[in-house]
PDB file of N, CA and C in Angstrom:
ATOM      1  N   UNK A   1     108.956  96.399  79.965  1.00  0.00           N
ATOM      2  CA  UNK A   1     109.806  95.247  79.783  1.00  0.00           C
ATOM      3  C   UNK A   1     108.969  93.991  79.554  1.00  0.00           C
ATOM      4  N   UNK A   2     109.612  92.862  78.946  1.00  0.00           N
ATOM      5  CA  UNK A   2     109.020  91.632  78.316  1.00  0.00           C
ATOM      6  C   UNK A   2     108.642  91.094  79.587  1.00  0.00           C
ATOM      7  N   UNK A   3     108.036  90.399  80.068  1.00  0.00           N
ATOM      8  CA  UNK A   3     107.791  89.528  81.392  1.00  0.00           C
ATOM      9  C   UNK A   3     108.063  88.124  80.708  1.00  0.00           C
ATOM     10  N   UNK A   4     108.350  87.198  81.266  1.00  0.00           N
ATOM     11  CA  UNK A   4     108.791  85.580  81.006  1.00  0.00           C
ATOM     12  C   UNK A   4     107.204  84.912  81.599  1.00  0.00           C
ATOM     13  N   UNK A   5     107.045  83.652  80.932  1.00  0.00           N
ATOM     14  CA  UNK A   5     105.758  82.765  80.963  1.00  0.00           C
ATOM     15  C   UNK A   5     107.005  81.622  82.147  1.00  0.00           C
ATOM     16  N   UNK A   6     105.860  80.923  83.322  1.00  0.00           N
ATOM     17  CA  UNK A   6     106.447  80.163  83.771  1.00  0.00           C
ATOM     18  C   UNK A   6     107.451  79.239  83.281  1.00  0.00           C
ATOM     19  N   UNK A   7     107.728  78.785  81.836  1.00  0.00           N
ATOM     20  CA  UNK A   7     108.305  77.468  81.095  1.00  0.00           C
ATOM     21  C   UNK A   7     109.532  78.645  80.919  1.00  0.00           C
ATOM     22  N   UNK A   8     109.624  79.639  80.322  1.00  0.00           N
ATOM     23  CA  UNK A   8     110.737  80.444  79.873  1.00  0.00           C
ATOM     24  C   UNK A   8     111.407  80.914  81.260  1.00  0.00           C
ATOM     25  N   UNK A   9     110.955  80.623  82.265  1.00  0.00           N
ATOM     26  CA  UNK A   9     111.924  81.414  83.457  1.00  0.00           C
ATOM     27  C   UNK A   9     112.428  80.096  84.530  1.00  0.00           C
ATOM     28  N   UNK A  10     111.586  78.766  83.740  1.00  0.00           N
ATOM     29  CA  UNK A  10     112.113  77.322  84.172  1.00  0.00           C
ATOM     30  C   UNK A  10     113.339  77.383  83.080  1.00  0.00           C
ATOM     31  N   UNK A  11     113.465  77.896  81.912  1.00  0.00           N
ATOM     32  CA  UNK A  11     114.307  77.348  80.845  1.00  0.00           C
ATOM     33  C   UNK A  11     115.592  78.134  81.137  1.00  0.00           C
ATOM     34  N   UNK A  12     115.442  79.524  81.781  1.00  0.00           N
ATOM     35  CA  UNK A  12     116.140  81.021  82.142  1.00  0.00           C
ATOM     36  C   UNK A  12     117.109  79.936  83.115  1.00  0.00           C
ATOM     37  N   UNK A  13     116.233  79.680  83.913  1.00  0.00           N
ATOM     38  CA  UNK A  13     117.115  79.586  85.736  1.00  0.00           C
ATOM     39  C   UNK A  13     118.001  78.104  85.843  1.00  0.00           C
ATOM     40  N   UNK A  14     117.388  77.591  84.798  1.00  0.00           N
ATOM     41  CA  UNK A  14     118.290  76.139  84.635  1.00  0.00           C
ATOM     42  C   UNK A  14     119.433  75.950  83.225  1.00  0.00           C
ATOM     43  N   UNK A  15     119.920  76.802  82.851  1.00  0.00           N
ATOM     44  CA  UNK A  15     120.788  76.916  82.545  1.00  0.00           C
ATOM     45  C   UNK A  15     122.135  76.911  82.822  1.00  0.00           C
ATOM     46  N   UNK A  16     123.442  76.590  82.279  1.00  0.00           N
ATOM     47  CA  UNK A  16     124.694  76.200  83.114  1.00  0.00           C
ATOM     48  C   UNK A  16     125.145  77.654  83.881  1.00  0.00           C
ATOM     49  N   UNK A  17     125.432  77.722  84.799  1.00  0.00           N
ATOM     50  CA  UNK A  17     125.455  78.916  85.933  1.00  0.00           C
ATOM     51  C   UNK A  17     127.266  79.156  85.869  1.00  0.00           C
ATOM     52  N   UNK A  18     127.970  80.343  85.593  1.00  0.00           N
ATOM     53  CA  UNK A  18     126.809  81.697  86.504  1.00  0.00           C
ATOM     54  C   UNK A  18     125.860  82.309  85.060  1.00  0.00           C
ATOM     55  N   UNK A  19     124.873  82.772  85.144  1.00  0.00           N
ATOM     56  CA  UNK A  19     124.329  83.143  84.367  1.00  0.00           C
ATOM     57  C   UNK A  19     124.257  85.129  84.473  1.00  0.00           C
ATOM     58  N   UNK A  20     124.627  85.648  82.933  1.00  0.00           N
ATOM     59  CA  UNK A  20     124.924  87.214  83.162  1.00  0.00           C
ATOM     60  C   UNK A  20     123.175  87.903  82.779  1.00  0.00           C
ATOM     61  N   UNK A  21     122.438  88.373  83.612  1.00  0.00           N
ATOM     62  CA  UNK A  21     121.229  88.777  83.415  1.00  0.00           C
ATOM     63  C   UNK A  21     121.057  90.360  83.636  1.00  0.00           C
ATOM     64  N   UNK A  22     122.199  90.979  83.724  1.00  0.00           N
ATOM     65  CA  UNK A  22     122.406  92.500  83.861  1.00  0.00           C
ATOM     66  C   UNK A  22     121.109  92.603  83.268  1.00  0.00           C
ATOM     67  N   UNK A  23     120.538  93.882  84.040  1.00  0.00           N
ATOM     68  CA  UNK A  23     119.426  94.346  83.283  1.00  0.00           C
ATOM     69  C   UNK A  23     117.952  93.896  83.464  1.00  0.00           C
ATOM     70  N   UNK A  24     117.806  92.565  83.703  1.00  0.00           N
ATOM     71  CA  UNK A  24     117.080  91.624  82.963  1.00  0.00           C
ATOM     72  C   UNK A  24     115.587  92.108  84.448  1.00  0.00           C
ATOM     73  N   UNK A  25     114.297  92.195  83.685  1.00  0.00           N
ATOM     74  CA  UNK A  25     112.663  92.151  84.061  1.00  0.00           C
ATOM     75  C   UNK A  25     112.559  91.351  84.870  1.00  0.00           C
ATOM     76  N   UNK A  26     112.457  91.050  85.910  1.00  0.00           N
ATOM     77  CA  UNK A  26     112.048  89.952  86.736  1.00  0.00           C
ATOM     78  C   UNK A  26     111.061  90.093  87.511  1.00  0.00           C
ATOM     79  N   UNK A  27     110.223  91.027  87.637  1.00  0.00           N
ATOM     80  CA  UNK A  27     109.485  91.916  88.795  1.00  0.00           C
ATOM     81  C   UNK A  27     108.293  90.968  88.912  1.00  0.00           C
ATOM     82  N   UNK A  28     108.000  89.883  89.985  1.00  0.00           N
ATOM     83  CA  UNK A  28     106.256  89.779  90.296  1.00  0.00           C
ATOM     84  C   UNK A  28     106.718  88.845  90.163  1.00  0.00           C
ATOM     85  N   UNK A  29     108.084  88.336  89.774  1.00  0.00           N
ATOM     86  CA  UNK A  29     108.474  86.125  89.607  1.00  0.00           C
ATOM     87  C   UNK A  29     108.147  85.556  90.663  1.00  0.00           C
ATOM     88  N   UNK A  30     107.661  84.310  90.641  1.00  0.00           N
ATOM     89  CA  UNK A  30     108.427  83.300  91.369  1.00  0.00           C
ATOM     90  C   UNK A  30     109.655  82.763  90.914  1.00  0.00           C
ATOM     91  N   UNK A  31     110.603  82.948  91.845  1.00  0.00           N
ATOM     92  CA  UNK A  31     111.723  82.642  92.094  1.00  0.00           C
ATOM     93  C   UNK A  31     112.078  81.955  93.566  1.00  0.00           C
ATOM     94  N   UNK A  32     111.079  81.201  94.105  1.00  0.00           N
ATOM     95  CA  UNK A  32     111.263  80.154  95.456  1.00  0.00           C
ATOM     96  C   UNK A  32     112.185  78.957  94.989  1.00  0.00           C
ATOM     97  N   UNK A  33     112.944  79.180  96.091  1.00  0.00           N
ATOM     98  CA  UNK A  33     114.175  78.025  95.745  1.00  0.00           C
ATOM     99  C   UNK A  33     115.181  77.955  94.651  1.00  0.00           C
ATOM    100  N   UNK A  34     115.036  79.019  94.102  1.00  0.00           N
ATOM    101  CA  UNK A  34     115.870  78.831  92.813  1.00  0.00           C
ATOM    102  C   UNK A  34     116.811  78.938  92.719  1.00  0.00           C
ATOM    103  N   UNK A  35     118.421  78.592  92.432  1.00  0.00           N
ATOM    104  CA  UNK A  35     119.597  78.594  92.885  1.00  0.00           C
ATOM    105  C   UNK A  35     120.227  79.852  91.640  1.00  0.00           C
ATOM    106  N   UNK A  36     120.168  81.430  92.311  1.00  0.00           N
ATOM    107  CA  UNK A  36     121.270  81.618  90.952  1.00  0.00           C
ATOM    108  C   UNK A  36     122.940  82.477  91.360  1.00  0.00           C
ATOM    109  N   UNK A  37     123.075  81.201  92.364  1.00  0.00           N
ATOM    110  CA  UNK A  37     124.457  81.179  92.725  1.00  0.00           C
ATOM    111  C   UNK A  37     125.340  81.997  91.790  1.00  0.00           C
ATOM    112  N   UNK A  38     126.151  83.132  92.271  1.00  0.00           N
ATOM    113  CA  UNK A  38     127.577  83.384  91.316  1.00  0.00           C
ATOM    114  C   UNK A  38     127.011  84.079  90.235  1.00  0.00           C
ATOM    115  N   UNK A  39     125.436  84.352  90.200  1.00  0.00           N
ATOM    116  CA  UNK A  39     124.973  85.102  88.810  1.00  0.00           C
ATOM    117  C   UNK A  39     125.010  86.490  89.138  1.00  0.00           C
ATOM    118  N   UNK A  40     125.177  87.416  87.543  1.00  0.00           N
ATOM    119  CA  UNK A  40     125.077  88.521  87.844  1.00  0.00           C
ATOM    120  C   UNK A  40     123.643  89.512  86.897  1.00  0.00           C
ATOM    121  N   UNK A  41     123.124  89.863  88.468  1.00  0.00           N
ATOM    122  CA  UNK A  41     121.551  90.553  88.580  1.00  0.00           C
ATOM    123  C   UNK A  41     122.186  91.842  88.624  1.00  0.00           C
ATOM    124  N   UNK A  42     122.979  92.581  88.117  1.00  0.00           N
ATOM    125  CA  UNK A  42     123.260  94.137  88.602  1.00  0.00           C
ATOM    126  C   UNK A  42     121.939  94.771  87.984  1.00  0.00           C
ATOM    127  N   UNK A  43     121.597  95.726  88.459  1.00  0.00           N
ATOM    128  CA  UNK A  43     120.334  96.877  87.482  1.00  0.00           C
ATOM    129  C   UNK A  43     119.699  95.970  87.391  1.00  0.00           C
ATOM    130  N   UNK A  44     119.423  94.454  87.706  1.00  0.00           N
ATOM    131  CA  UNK A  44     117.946  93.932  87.366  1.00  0.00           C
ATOM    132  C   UNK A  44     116.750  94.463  88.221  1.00  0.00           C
ATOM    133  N   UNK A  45     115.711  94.483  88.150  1.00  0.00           N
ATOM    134  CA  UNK A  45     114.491  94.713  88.214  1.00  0.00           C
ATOM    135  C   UNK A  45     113.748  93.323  88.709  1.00  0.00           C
ATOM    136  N   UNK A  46     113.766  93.188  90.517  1.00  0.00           N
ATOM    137  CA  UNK A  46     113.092  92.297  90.792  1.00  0.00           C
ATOM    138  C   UNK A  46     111.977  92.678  91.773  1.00  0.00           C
ATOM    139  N   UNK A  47     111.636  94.086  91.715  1.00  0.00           N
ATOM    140  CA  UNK A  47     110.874  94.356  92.649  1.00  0.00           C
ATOM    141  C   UNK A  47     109.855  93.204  92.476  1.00  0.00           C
ATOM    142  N   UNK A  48     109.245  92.982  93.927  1.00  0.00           N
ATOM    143  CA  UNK A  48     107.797  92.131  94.074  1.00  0.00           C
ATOM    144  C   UNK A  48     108.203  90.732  93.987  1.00  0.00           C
ATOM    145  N   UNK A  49     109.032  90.440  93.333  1.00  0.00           N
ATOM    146  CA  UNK A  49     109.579  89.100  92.855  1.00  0.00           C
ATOM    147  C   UNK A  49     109.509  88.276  94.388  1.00  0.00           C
ATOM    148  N   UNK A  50     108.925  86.391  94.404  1.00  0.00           N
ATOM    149  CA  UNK A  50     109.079  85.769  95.661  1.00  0.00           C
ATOM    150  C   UNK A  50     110.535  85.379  95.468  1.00  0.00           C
ATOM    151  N   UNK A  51     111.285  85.422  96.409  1.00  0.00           N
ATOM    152  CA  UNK A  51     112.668  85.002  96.529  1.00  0.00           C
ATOM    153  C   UNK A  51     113.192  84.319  97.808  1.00  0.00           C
ATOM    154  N   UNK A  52     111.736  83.330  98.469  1.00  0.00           N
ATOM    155  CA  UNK A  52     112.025  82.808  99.607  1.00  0.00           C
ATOM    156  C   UNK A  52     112.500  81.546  99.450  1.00  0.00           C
ATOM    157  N   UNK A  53     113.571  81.246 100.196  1.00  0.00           N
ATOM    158  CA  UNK A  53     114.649  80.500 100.406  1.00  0.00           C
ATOM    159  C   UNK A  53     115.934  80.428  98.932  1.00  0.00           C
ATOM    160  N   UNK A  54     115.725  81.334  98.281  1.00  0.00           N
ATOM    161  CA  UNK A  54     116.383  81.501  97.027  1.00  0.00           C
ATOM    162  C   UNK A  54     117.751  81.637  97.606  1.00  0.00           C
ATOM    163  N   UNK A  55     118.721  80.878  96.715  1.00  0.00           N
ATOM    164  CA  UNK A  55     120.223  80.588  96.911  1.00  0.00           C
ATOM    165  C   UNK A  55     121.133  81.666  96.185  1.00  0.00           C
ATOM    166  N   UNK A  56     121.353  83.069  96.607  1.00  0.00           N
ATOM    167  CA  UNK A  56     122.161  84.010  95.851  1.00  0.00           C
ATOM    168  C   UNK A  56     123.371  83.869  96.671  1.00  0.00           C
ATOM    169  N   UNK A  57     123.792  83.001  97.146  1.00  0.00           N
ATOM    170  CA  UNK A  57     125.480  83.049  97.209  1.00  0.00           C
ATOM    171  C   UNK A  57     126.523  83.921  96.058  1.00  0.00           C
ATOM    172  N   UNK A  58     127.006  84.821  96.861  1.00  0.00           N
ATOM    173  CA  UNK A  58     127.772  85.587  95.890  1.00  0.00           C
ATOM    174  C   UNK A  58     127.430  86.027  94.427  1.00  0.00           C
ATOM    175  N   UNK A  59     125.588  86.157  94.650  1.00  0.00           N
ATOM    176  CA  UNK A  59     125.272  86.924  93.460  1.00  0.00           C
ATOM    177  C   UNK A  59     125.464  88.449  93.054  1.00  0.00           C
ATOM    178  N   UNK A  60     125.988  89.004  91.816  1.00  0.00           N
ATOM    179  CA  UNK A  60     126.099  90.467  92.041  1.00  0.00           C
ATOM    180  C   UNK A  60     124.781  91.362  92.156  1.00  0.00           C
ATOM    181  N   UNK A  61     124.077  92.031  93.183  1.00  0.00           N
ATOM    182  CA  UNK A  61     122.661  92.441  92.914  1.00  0.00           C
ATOM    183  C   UNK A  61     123.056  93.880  92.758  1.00  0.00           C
ATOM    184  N   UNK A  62     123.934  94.460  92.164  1.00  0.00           N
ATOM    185  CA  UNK A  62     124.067  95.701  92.291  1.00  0.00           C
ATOM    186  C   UNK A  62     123.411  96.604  91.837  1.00  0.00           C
ATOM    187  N   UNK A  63     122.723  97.908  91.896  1.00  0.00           N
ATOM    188  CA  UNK A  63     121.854  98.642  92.000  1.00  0.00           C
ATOM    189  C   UNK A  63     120.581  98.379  91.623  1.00  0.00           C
ATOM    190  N   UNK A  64     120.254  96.334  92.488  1.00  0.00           N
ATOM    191  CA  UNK A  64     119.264  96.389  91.450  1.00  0.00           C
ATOM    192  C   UNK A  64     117.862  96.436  92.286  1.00  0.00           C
ATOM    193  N   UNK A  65     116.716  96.230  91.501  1.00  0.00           N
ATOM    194  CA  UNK A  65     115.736  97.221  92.509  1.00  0.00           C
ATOM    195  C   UNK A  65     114.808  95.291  92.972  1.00  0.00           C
ATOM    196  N   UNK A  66     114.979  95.732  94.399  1.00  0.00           N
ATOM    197  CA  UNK A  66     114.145  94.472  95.318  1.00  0.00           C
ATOM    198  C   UNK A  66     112.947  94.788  95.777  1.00  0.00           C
ATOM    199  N   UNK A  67     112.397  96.230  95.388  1.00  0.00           N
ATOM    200  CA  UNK A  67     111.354  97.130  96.289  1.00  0.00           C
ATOM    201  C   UNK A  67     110.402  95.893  97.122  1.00  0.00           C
ATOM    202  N   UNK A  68     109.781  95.784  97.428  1.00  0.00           N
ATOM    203  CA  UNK A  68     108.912  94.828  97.811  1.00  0.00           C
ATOM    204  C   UNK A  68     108.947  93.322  97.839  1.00  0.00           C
ATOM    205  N   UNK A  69     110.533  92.738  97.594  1.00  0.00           N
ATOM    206  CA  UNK A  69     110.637  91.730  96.682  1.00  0.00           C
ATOM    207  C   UNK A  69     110.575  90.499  98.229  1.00  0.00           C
ATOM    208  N   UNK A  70     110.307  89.419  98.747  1.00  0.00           N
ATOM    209  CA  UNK A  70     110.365  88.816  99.841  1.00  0.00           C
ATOM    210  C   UNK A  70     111.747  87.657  99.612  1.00  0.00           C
ATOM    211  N   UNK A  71     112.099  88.283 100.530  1.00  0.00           N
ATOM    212  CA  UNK A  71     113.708  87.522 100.849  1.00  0.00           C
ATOM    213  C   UNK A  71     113.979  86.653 102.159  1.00  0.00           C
ATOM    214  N   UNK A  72     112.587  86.311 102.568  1.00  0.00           N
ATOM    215  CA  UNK A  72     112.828  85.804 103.484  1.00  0.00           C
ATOM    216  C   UNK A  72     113.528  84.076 103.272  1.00  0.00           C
ATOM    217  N   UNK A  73     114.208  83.984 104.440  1.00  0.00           N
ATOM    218  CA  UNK A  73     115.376  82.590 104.505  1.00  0.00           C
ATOM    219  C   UNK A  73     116.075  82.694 103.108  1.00  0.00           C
ATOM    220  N   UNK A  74     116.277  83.278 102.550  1.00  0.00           N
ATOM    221  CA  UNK A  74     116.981  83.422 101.492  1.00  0.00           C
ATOM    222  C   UNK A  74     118.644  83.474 101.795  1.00  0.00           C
ATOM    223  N   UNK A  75     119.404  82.693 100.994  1.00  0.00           N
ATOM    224  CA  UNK A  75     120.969  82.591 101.180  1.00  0.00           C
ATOM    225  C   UNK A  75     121.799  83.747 100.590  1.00  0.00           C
ATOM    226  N   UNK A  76     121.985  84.935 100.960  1.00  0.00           N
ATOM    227  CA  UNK A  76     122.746  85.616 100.166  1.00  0.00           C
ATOM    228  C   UNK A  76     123.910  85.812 101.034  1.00  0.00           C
ATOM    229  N   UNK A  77     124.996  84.861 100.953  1.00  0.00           N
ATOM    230  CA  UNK A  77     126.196  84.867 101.907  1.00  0.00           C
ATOM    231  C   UNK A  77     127.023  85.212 100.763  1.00  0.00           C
ATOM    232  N   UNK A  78     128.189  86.260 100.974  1.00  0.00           N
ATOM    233  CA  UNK A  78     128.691  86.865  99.908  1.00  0.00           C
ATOM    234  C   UNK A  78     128.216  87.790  99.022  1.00  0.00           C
ATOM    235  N   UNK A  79     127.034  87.901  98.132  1.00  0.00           N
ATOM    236  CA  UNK A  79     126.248  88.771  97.501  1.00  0.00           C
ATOM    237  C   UNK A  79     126.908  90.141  98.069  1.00  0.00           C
ATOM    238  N   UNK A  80     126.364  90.468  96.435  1.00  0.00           N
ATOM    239  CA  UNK A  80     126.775  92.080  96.625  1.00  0.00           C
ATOM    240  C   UNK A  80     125.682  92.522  96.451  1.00  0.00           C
ATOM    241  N   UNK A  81     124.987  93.610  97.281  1.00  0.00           N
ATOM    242  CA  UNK A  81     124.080  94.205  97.593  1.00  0.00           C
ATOM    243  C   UNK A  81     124.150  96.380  97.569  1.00  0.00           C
ATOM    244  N   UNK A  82     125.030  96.751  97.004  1.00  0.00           N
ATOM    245  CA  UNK A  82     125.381  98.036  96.828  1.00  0.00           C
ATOM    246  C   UNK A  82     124.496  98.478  95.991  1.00  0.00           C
ATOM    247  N   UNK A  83     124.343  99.866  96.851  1.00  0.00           N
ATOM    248  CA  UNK A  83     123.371 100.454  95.475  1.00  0.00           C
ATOM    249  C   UNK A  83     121.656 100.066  95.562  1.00  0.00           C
ATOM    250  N   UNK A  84     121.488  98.732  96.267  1.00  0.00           N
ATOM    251  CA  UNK A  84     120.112  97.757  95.658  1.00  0.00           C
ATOM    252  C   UNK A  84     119.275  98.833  96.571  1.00  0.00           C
ATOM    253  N   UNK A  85     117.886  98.634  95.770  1.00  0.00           N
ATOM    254  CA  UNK A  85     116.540  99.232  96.591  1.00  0.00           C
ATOM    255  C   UNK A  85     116.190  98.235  96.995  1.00  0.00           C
ATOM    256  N   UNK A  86     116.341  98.194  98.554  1.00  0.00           N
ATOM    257  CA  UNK A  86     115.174  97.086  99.443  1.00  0.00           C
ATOM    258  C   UNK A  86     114.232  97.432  99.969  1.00  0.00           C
ATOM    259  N   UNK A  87     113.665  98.720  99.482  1.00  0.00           N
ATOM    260  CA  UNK A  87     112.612  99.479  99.994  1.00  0.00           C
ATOM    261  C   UNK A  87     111.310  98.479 100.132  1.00  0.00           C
ATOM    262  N   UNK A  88     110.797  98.000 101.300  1.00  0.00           N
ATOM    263  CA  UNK A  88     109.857  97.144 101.577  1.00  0.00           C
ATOM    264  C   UNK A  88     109.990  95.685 101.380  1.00  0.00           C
ATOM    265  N   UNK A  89     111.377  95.292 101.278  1.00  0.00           N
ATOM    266  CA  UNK A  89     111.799  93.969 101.188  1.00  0.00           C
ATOM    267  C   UNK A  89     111.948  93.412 102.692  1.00  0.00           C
ATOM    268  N   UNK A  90     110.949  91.900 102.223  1.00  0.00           N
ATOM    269  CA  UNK A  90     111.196  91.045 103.180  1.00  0.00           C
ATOM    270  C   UNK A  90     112.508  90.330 103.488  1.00  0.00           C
ATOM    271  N   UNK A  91     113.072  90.708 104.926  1.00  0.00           N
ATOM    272  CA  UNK A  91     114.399  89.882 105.172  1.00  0.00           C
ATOM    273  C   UNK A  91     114.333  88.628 106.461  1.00  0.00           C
ATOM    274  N   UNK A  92     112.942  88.377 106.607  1.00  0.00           N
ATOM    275  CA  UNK A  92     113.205  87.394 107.512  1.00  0.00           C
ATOM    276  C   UNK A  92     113.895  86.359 107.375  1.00  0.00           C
ATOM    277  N   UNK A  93     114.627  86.085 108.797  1.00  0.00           N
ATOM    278  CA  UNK A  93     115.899  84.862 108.932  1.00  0.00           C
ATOM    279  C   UNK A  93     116.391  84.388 107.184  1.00  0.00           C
ATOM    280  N   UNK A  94     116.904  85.843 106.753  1.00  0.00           N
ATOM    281  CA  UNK A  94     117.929  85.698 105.188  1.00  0.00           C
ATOM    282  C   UNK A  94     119.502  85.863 105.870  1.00  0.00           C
ATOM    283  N   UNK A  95     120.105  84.909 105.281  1.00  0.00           N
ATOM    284  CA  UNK A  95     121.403  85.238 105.811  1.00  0.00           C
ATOM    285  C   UNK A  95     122.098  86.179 104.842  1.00  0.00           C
ATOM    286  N   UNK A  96     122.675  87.331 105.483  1.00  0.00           N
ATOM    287  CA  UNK A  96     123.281  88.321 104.899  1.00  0.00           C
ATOM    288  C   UNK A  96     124.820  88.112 105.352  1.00  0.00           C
ATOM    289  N   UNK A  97     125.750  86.771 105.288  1.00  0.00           N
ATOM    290  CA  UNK A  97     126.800  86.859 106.156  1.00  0.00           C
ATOM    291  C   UNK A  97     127.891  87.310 105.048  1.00  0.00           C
ATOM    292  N   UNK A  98     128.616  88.227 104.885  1.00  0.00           N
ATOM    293  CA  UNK A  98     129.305  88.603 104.079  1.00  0.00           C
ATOM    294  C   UNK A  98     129.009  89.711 102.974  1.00  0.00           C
ATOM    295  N   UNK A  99     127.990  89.658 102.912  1.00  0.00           N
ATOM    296  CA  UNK A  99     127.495  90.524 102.034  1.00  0.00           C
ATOM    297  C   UNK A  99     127.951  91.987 101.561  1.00  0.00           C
ATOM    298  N   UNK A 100     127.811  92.446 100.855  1.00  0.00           N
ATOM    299  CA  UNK A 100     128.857  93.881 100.697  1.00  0.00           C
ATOM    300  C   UNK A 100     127.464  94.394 100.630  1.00  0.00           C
ATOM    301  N   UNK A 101     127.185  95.646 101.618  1.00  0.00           N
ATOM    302  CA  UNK A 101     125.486  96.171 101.626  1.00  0.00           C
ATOM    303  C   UNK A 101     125.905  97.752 101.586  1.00  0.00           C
ATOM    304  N   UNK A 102     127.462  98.439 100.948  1.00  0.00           N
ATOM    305  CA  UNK A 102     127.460 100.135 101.249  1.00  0.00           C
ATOM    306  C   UNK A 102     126.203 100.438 100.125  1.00  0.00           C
ATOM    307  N   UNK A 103     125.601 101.026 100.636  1.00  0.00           N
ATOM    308  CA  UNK A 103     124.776 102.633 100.125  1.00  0.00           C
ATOM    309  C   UNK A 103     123.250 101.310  99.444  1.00  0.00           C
ATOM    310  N   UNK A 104     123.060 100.790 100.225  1.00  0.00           N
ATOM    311  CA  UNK A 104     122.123 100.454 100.268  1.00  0.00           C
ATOM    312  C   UNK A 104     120.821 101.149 100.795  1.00  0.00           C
ATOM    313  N   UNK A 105     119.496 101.268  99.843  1.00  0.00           N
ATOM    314  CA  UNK A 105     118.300 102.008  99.948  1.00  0.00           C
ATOM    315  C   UNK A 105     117.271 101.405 100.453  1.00  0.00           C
ATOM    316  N   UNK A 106     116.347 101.913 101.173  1.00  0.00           N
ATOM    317  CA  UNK A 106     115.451 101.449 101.537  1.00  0.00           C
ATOM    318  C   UNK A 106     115.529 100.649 103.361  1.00  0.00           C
ATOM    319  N   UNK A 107     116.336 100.518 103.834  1.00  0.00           N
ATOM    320  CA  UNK A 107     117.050  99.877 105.437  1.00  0.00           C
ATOM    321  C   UNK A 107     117.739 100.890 105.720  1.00  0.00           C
ATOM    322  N   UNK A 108     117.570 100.727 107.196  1.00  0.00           N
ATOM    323  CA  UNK A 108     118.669 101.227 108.027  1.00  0.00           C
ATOM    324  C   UNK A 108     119.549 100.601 108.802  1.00  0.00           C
ATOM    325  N   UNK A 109     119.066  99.851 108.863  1.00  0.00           N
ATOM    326  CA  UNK A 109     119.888  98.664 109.661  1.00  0.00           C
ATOM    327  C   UNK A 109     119.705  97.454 109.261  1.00  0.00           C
ATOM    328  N   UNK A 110     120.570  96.331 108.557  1.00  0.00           N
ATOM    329  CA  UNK A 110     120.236  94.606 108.237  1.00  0.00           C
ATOM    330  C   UNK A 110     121.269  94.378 108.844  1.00  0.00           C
ATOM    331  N   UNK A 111     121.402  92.952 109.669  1.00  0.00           N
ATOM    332  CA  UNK A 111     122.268  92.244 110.179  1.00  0.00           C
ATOM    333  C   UNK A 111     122.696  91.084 109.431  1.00  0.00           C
TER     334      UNK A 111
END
């Protein structure tokens, strides 16, 4: 997959939201702080990706792969999380309040 240069994933994430990225390479980003509220990540590919304090309020992440991806303080209140690989994902103090997490990989237990 294509990887994005820092200016193209500033040009990606600031765009008028929700933004549809089904699919979309993201693996090894920085993505700190980045708001992609209401967007839909299904099948994206963010293993490794930083995603600390990142704002996914009611983002769709469905089956998409987080392997290693760090989620710590990250907002995912609402997010859908089905399906996703969190295999080695960081969840420190991330709020998961609402979240839809069935058949989630990689955890056995997130609160």
């Amino acid at each position: 997959m294509e990887k994005y240069s820092r200016l193209e994933l500033f040009d990606l994430i600031n765009r008028p939201k929700p933004l549809w990225l089904v699919g979309i390479d993201l693996s090894g980003a920085d993505l700190r702080h980045v708001d992609l509220s209401h967007c839909d990540l299904s099948h994206a590919n963010l293993s490794g990706a930083n995603l600390k304090s990142a704002v996914l309020v009611g983002t769709k992440l469905k089956a998409a792969n987080l392997n290693g991806a760090d989620l710590s303080r990250a907002d995912l209140k609402g997010a859908d999380l089905s399906r996703a690989d969190l295999t080695d994902a960081k969840l420190d103090d991330a709020n998961l309040q609402g979240a839809i997490r069935e058949g989630i990989i990689g955890v056995d237990d997130i609160e």
